[in-house]
PDB file of N, CA and C in Angstrom:
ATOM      1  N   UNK A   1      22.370   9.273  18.821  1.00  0.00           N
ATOM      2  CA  UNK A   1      22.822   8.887  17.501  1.00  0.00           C
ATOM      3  C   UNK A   1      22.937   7.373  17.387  1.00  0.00           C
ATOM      4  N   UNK A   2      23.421   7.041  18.381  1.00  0.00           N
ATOM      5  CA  UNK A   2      23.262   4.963  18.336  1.00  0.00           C
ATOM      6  C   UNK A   2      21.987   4.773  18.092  1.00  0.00           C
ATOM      7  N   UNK A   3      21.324   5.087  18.814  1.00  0.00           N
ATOM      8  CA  UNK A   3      19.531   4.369  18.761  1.00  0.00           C
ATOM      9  C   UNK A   3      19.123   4.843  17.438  1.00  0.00           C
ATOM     10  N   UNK A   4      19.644   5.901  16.593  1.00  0.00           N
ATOM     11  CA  UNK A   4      19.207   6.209  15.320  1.00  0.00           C
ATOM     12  C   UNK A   4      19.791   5.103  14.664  1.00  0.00           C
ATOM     13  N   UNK A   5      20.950   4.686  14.566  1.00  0.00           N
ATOM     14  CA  UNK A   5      22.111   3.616  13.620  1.00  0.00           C
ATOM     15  C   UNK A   5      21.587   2.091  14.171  1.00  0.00           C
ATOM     16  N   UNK A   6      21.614   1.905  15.541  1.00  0.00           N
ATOM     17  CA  UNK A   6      20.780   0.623  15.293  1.00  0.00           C
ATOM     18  C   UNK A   6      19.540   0.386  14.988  1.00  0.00           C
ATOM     19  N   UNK A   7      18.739   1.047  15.148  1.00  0.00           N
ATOM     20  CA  UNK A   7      17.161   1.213  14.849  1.00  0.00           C
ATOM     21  C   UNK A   7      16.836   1.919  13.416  1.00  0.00           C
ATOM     22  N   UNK A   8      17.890   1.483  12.494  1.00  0.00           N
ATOM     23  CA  UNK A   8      17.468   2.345  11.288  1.00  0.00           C
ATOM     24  C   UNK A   8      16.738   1.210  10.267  1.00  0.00           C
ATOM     25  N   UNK A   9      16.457   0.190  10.525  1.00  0.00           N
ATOM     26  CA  UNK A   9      15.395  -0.472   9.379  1.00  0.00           C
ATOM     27  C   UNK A   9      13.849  -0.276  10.125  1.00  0.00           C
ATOM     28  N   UNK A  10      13.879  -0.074  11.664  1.00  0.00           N
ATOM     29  CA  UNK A  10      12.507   0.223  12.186  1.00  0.00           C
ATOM     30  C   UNK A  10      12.585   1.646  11.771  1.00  0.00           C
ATOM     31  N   UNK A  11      13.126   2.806  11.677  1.00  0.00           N
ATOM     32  CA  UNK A  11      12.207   4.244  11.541  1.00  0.00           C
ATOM     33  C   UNK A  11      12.649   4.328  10.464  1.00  0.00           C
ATOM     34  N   UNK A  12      13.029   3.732   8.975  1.00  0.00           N
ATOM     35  CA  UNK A  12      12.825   3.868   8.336  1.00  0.00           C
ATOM     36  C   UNK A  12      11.587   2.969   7.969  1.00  0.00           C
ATOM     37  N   UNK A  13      11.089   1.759   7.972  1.00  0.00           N
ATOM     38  CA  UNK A  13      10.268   1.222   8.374  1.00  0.00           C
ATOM     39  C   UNK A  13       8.488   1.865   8.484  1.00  0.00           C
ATOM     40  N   UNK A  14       8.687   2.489   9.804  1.00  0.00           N
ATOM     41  CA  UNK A  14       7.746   3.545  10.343  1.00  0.00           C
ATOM     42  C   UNK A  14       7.483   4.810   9.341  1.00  0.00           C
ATOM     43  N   UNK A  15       8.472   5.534   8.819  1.00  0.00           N
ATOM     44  CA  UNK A  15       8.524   6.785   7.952  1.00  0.00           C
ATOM     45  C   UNK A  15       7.781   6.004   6.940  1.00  0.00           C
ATOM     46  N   UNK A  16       8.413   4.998   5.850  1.00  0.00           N
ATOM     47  CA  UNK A  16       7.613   4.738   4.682  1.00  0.00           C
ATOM     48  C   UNK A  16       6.212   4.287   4.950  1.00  0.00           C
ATOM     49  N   UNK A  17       5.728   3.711   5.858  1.00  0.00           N
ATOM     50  CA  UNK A  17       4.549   3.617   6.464  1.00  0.00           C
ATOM     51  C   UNK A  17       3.112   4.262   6.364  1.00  0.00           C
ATOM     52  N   UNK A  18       4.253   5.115   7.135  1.00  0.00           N
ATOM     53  CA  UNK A  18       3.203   6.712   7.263  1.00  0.00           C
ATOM     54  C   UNK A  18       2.452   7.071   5.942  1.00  0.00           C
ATOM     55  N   UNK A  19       2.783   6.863   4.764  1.00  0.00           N
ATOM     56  CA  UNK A  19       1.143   7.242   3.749  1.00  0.00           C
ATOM     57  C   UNK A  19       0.441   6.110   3.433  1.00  0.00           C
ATOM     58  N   UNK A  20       0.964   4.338   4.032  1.00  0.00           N
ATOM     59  CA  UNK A  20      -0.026   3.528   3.650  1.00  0.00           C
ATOM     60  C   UNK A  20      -1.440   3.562   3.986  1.00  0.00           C
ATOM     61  N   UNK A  21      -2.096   4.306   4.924  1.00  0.00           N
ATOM     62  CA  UNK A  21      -3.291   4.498   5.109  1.00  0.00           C
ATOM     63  C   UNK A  21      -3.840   5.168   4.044  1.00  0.00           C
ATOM     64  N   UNK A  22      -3.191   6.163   3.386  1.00  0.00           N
ATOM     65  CA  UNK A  22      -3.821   7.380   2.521  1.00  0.00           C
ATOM     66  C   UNK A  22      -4.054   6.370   1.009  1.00  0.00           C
ATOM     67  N   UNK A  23      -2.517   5.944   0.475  1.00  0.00           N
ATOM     68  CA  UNK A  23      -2.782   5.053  -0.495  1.00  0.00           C
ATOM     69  C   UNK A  23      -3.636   4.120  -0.453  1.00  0.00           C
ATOM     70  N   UNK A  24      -3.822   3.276   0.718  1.00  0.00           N
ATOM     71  CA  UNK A  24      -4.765   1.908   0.648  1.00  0.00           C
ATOM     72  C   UNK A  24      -6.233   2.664   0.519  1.00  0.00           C
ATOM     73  N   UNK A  25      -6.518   3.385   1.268  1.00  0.00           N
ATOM     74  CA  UNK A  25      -7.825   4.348   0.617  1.00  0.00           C
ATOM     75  C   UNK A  25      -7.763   4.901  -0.437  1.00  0.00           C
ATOM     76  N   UNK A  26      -7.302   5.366  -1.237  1.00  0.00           N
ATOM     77  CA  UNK A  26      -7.214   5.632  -2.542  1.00  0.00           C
ATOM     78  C   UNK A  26      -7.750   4.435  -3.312  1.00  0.00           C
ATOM     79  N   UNK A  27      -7.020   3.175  -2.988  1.00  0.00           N
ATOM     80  CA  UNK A  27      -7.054   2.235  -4.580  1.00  0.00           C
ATOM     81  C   UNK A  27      -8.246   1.651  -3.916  1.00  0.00           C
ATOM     82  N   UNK A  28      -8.778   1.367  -2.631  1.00  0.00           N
ATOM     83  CA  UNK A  28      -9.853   0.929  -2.465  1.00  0.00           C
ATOM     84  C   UNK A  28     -10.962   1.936  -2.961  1.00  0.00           C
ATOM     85  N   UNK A  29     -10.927   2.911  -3.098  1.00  0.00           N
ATOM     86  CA  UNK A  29     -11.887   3.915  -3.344  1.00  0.00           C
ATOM     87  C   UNK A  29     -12.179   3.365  -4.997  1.00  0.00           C
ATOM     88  N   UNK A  30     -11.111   2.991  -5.725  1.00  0.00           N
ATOM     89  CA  UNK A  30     -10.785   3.331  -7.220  1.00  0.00           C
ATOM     90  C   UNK A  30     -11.176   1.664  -7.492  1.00  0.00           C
ATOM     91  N   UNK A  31     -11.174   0.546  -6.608  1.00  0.00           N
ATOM     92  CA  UNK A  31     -11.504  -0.285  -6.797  1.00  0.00           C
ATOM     93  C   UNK A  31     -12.512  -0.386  -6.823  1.00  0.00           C
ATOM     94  N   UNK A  32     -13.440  -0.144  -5.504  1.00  0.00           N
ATOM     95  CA  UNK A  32     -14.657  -0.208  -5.249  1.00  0.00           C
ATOM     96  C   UNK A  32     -15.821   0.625  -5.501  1.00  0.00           C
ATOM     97  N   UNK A  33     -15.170   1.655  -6.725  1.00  0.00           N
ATOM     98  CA  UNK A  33     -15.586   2.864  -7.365  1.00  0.00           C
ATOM     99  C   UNK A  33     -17.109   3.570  -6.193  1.00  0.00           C
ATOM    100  N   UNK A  34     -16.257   3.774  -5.060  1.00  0.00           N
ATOM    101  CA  UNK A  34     -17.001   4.896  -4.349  1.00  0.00           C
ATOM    102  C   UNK A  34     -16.222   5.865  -3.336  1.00  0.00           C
ATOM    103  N   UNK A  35     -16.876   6.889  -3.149  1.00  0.00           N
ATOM    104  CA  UNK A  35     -16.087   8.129  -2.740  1.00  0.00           C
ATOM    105  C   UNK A  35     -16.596   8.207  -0.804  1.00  0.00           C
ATOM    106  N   UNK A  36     -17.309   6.949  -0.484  1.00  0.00           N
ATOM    107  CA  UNK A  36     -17.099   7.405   0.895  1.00  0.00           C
ATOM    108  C   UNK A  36     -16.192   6.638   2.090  1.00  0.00           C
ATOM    109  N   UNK A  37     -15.869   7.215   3.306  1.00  0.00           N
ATOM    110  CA  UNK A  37     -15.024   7.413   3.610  1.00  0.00           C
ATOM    111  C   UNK A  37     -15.223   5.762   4.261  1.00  0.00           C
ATOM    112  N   UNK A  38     -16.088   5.157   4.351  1.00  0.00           N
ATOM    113  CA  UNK A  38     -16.665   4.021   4.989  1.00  0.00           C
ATOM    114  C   UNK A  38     -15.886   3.000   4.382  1.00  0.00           C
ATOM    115  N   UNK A  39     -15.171   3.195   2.942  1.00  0.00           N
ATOM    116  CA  UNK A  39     -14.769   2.222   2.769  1.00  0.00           C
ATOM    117  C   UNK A  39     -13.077   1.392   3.322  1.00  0.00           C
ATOM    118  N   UNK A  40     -12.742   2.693   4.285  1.00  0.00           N
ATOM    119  CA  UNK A  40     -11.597   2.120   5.000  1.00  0.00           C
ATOM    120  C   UNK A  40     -11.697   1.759   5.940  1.00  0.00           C
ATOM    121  N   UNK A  41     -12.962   1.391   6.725  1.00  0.00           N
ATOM    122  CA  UNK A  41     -13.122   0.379   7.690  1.00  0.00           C
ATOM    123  C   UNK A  41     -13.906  -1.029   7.786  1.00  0.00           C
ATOM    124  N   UNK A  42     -14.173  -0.950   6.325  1.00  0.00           N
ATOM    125  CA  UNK A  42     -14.778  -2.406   5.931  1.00  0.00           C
ATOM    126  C   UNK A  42     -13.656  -3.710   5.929  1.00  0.00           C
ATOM    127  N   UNK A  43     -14.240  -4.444   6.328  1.00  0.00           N
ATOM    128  CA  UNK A  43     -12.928  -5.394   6.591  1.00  0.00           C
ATOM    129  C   UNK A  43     -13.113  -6.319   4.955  1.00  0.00           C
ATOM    130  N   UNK A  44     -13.986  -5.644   3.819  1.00  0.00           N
ATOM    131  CA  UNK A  44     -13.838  -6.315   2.588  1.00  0.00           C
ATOM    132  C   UNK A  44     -12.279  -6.203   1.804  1.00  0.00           C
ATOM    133  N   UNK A  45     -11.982  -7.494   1.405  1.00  0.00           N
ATOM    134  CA  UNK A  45     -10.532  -7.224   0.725  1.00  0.00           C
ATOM    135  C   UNK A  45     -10.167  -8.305   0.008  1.00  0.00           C
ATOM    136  N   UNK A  46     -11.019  -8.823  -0.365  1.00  0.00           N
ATOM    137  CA  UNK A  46     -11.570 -10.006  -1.903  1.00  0.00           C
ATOM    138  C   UNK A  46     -11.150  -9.331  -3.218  1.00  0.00           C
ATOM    139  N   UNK A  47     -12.006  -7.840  -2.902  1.00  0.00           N
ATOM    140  CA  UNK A  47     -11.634  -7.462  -4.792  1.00  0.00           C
ATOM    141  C   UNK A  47     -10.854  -6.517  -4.644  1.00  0.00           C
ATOM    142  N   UNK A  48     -10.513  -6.347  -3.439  1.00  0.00           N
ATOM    143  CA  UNK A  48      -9.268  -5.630  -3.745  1.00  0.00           C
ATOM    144  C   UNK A  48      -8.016  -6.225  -4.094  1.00  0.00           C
ATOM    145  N   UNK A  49      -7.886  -7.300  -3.502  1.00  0.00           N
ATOM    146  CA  UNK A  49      -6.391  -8.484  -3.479  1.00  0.00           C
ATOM    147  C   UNK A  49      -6.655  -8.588  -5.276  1.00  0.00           C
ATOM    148  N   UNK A  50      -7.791  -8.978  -5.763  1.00  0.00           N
ATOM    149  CA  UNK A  50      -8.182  -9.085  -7.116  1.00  0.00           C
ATOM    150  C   UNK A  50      -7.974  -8.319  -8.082  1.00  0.00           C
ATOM    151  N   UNK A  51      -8.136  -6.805  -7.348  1.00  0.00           N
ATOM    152  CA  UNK A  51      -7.510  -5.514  -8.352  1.00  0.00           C
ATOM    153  C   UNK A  51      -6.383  -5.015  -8.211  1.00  0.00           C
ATOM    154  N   UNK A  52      -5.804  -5.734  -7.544  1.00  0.00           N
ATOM    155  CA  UNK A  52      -4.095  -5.529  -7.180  1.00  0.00           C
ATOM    156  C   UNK A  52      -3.253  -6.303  -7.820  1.00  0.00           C
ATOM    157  N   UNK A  53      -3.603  -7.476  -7.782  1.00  0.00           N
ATOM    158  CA  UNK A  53      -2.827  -8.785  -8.826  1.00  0.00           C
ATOM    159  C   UNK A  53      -3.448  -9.031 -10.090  1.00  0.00           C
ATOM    160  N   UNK A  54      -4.718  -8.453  -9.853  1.00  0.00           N
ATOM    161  CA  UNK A  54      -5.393  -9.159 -11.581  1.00  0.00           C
ATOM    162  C   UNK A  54      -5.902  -7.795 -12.697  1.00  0.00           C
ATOM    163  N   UNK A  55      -6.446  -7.656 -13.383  1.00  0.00           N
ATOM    164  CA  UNK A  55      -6.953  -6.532 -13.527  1.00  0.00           C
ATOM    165  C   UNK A  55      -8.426  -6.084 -13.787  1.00  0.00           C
ATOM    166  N   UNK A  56      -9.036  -5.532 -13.028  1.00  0.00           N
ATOM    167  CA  UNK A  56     -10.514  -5.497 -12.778  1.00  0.00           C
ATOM    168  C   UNK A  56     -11.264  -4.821 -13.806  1.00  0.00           C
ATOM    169  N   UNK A  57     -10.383  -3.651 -14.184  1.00  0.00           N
ATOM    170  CA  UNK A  57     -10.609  -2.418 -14.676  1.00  0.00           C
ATOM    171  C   UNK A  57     -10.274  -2.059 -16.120  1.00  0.00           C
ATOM    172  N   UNK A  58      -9.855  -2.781 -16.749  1.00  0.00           N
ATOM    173  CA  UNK A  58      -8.730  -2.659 -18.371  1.00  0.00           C
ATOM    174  C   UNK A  58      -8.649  -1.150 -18.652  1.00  0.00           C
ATOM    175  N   UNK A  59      -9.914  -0.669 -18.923  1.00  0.00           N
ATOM    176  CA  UNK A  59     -10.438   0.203 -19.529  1.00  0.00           C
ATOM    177  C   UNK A  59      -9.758   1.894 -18.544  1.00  0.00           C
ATOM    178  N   UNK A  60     -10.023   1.528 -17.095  1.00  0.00           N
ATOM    179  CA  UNK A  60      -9.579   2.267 -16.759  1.00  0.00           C
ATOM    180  C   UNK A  60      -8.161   3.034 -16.423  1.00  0.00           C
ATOM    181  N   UNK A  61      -7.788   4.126 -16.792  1.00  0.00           N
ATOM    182  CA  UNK A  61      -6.171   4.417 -16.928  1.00  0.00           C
ATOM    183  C   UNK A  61      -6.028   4.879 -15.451  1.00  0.00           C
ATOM    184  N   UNK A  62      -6.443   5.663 -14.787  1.00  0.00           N
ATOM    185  CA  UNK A  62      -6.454   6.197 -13.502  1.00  0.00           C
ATOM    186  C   UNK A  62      -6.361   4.863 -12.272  1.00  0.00           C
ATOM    187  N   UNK A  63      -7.320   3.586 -12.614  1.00  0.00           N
ATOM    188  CA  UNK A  63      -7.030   2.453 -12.070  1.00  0.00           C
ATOM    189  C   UNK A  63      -5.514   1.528 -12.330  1.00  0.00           C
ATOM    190  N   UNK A  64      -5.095   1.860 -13.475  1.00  0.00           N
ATOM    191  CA  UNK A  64      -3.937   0.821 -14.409  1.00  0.00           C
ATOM    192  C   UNK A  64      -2.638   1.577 -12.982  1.00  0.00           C
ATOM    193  N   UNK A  65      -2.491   3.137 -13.441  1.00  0.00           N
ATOM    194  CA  UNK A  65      -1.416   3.838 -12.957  1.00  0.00           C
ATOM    195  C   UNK A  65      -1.646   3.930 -11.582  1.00  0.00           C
ATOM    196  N   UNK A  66      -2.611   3.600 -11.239  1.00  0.00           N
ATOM    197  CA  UNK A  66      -2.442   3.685  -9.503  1.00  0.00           C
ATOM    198  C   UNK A  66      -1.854   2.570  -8.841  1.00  0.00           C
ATOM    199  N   UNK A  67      -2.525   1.648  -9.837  1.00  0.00           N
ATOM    200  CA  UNK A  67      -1.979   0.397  -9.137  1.00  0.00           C
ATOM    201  C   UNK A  67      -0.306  -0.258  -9.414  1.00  0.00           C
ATOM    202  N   UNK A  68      -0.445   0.433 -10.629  1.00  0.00           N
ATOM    203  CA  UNK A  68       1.485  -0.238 -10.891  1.00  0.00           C
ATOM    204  C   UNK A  68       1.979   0.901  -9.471  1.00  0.00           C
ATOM    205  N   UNK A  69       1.475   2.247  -9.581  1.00  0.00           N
ATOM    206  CA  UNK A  69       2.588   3.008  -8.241  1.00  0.00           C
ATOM    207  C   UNK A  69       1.932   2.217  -6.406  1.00  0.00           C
ATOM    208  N   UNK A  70       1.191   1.750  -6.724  1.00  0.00           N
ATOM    209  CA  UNK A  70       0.758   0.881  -5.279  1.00  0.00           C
ATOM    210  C   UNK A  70       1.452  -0.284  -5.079  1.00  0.00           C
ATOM    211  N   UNK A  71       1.434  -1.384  -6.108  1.00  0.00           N
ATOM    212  CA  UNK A  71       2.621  -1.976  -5.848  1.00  0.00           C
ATOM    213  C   UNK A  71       3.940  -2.386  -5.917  1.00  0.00           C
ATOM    214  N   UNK A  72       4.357  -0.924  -6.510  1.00  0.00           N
ATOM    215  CA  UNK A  72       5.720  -0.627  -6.048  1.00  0.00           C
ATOM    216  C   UNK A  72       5.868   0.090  -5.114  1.00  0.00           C
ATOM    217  N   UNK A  73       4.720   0.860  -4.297  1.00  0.00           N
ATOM    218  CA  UNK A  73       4.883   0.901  -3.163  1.00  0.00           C
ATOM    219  C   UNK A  73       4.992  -0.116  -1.769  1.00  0.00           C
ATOM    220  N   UNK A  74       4.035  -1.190  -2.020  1.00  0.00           N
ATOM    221  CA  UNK A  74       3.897  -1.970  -1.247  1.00  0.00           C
ATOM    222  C   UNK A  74       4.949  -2.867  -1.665  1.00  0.00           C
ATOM    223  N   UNK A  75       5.867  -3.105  -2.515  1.00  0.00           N
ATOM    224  CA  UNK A  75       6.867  -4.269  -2.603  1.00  0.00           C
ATOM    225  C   UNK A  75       8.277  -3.261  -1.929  1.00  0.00           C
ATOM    226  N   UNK A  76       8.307  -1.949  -2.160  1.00  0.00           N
ATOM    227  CA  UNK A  76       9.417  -1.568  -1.246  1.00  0.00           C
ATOM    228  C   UNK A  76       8.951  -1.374   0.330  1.00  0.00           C
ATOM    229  N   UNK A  77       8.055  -1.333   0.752  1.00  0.00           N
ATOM    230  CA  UNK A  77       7.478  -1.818   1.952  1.00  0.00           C
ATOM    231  C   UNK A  77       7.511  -3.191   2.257  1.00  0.00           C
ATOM    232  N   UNK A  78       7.627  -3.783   1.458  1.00  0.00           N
ATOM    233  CA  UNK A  78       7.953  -5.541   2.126  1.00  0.00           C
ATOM    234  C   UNK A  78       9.846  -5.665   1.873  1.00  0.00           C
ATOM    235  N   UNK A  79      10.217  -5.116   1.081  1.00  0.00           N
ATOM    236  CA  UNK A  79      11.847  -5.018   1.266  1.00  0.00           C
ATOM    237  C   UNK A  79      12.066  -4.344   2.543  1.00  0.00           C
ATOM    238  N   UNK A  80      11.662  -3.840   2.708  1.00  0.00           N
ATOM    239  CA  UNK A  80      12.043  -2.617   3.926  1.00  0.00           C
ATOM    240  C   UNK A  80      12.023  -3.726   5.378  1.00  0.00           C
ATOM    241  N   UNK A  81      10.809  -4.021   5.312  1.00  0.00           N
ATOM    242  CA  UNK A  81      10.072  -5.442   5.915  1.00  0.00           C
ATOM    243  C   UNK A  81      10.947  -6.324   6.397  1.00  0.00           C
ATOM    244  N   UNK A  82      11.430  -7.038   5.603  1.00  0.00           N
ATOM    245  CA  UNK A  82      12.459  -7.841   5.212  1.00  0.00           C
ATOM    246  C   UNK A  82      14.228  -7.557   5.719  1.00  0.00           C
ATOM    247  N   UNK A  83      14.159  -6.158   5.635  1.00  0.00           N
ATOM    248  CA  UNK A  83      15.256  -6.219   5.766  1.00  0.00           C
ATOM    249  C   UNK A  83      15.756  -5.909   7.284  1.00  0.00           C
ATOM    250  N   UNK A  84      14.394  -5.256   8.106  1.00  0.00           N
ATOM    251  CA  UNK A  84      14.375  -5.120   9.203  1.00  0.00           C
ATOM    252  C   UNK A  84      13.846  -6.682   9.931  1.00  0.00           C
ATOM    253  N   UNK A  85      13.508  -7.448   9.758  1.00  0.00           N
ATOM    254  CA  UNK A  85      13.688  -8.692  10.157  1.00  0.00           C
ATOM    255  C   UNK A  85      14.694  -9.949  10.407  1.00  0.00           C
ATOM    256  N   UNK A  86      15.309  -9.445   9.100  1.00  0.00           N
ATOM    257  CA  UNK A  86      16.611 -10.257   9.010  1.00  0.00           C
ATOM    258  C   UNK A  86      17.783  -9.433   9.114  1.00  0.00           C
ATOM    259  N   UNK A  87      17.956  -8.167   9.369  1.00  0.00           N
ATOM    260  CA  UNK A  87      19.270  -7.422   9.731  1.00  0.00           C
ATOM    261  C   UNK A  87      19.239  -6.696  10.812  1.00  0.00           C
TER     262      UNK A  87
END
């Protein structure tokens, strides 16, 4: 039970983690409008940083809503971040 109470910004940390692989393939898929699996080992990440902060897509709604829930995923992943660094 200690190693749970001091180690609770790392496995919580680790737990929220665990679907960033699934999401970051998703919006890269939706960015780079293709369905194979190749695109999560390309080390491209130009238009993605681009379709994350800017908007690539206007038109698209499936692109708009993925990305507002991506980076509010990824900004409570950098709180989390954060808080296991400095506490």
């Amino acid at each position: 039970m200690d190693f749970i109470i001091e180690n609770k910004w790392l496995i919580l940390l680790i737990i929220w983690g665990l679907p960033l692989s699934y999401y970051r393939s998703k919006f890269r898929k939706i960015v780079y409008q293709t369905d194979s699996w190749l695109i999560n080992i390309k080390p491209v990440f130009w238009k993605e940083l681009e379709g994350l902060f800017g908007n690539i897509y206007p038109e698209n709604k499936t692109y708009k809503r993925f990305k507002k829930f991506y980076l509010f995923y990824l900004s409570i992943y950098l709180l989390i971040f954060l808080g296991y660094q400095f506490f």
